[in-house]
N, C-alpha and C. Protein backbone atom coordinates (compact mmCIF):
# COMPACT_ATOMS: atom_id res chain seq x y z
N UNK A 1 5.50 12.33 14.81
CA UNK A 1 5.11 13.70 15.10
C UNK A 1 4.86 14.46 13.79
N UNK A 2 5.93 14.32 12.61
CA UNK A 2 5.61 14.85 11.48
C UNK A 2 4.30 14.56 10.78
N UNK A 3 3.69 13.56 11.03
CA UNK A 3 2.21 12.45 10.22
C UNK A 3 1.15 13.88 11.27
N UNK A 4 1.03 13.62 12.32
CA UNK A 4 0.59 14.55 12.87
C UNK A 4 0.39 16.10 12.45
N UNK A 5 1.61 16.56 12.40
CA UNK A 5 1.60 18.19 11.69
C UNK A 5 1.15 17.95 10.41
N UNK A 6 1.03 17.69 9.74
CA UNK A 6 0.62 17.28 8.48
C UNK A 6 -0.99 16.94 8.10
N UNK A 7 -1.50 15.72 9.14
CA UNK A 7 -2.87 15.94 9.53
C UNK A 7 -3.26 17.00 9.87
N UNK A 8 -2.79 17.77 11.25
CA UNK A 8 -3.91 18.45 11.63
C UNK A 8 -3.34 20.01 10.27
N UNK A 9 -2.14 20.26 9.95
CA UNK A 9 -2.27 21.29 8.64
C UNK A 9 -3.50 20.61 7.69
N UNK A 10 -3.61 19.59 7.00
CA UNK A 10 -4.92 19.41 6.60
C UNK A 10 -5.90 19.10 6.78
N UNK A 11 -6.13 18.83 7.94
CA UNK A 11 -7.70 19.62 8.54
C UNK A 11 -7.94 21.67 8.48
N UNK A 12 -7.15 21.72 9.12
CA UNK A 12 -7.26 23.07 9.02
C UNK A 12 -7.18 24.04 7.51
N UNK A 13 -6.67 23.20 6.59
CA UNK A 13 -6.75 23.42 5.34
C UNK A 13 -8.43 23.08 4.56
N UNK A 14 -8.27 22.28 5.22
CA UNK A 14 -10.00 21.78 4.58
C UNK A 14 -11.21 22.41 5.62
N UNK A 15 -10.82 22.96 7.05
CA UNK A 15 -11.91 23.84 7.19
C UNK A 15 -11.64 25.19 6.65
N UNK A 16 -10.56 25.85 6.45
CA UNK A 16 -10.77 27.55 5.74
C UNK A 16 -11.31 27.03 4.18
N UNK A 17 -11.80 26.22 3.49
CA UNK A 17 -11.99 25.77 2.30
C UNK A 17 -13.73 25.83 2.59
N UNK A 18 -14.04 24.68 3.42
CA UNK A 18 -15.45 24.57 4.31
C UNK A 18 -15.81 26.13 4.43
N UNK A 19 -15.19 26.67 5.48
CA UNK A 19 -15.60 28.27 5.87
C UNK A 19 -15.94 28.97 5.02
N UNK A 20 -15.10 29.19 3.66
CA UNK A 20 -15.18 30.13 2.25
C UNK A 20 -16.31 29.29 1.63
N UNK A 21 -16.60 28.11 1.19
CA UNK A 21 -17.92 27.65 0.72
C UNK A 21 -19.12 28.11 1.31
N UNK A 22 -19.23 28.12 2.91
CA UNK A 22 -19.86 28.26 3.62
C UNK A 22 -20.82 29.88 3.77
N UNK A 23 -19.68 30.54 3.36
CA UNK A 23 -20.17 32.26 3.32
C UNK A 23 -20.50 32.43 2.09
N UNK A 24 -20.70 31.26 1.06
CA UNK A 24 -21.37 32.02 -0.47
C UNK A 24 -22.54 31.45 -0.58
N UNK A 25 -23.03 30.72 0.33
CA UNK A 25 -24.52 29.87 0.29
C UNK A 25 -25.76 31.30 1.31
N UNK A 26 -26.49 31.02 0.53
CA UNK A 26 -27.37 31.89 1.50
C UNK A 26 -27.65 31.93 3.05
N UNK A 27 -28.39 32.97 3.18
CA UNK A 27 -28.57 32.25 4.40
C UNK A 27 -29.58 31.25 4.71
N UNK A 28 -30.73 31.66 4.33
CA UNK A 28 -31.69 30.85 4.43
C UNK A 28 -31.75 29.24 4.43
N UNK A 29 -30.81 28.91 3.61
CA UNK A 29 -29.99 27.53 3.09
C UNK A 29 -29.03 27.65 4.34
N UNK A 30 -28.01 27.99 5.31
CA UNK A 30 -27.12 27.60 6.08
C UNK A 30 -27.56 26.35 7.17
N UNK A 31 -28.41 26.62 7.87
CA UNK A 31 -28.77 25.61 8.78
C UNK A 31 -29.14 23.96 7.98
N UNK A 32 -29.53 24.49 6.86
CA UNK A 32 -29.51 23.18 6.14
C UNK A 32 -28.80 22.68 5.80
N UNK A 33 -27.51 23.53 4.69
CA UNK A 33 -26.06 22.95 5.07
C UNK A 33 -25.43 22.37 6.02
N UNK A 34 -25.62 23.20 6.74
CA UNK A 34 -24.58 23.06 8.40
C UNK A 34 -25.43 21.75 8.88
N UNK A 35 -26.52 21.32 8.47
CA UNK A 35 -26.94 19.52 9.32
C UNK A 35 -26.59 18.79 8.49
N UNK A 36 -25.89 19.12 7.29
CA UNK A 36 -25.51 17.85 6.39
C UNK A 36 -24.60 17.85 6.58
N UNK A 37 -23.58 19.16 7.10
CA UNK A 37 -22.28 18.71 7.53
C UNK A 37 -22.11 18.33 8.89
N UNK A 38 -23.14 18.34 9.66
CA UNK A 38 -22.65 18.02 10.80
C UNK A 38 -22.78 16.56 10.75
N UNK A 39 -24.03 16.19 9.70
CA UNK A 39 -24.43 14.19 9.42
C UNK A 39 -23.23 13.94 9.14
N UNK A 40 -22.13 14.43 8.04
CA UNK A 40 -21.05 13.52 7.75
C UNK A 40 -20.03 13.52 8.50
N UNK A 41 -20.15 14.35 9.67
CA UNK A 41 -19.08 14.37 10.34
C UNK A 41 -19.08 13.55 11.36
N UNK A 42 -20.84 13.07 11.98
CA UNK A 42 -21.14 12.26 12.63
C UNK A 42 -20.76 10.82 12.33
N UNK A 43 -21.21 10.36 11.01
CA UNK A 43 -20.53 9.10 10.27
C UNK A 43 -19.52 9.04 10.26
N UNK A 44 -18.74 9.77 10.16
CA UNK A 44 -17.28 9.50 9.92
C UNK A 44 -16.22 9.35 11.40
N UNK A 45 -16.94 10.03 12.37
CA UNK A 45 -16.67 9.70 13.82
C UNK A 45 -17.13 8.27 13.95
N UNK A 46 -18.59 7.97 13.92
CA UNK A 46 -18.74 6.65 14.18
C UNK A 46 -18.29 5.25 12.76
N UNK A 47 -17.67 5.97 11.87
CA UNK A 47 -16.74 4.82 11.06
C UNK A 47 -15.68 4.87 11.33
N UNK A 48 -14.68 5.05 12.37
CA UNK A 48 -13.39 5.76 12.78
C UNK A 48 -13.67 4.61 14.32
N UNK A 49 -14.50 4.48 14.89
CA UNK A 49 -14.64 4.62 15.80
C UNK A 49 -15.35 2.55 15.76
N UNK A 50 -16.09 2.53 14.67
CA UNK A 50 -15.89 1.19 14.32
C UNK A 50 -15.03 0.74 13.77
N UNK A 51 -13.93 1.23 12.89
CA UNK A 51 -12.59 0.46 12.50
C UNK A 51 -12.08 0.45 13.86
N UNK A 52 -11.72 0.92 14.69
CA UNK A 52 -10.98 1.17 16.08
C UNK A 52 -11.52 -0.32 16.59
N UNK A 53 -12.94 -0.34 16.98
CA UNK A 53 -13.01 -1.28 17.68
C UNK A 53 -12.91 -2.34 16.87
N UNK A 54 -13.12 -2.66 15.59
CA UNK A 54 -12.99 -4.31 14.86
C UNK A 54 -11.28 -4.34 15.18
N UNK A 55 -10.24 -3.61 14.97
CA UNK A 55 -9.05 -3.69 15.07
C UNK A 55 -8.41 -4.23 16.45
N UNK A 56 -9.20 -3.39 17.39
CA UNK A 56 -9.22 -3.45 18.75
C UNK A 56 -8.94 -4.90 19.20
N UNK A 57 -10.36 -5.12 18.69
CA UNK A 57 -10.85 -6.72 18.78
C UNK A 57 -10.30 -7.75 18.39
N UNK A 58 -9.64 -7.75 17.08
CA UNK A 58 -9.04 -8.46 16.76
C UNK A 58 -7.77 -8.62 17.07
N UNK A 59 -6.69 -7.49 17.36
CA UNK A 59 -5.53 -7.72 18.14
C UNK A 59 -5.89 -8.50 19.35
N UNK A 60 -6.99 -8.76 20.27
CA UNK A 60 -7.11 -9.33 20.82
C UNK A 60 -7.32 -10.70 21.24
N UNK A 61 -7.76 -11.32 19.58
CA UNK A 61 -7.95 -12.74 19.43
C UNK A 61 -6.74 -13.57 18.89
């Protein structure tokens, strides 16, 4: 439970960090930001999501 509080405190530490970067970029530039962060967030779901299943898999063999 403690590994937990600890994760999600640093997530939430690293989005008010995200947020404050986020309000010193223009605007004109935001939507362009905001698709590069949404690309790495996409990768990193689907690399999370392929360690899961090779692990998966292999407990299984």
């Amino acid at each position: 439970m403690k590994n937990n509080r600890n994760a999600l405190s640093e997530k939430r530490q690293d989005a008010t960090e995200l947020i404050r970067l986020l309000e010193t970029i223009p605007e004109d530039r935001k939507g362009e930001v905001l698709g590069i962060v949404r690309g790495f967030a996409l990768c990193a779901e689907t690399e999370k999501a392929d360690r899961d299943c090779i692990v998966c898999s292999g407990a299984k063999e």
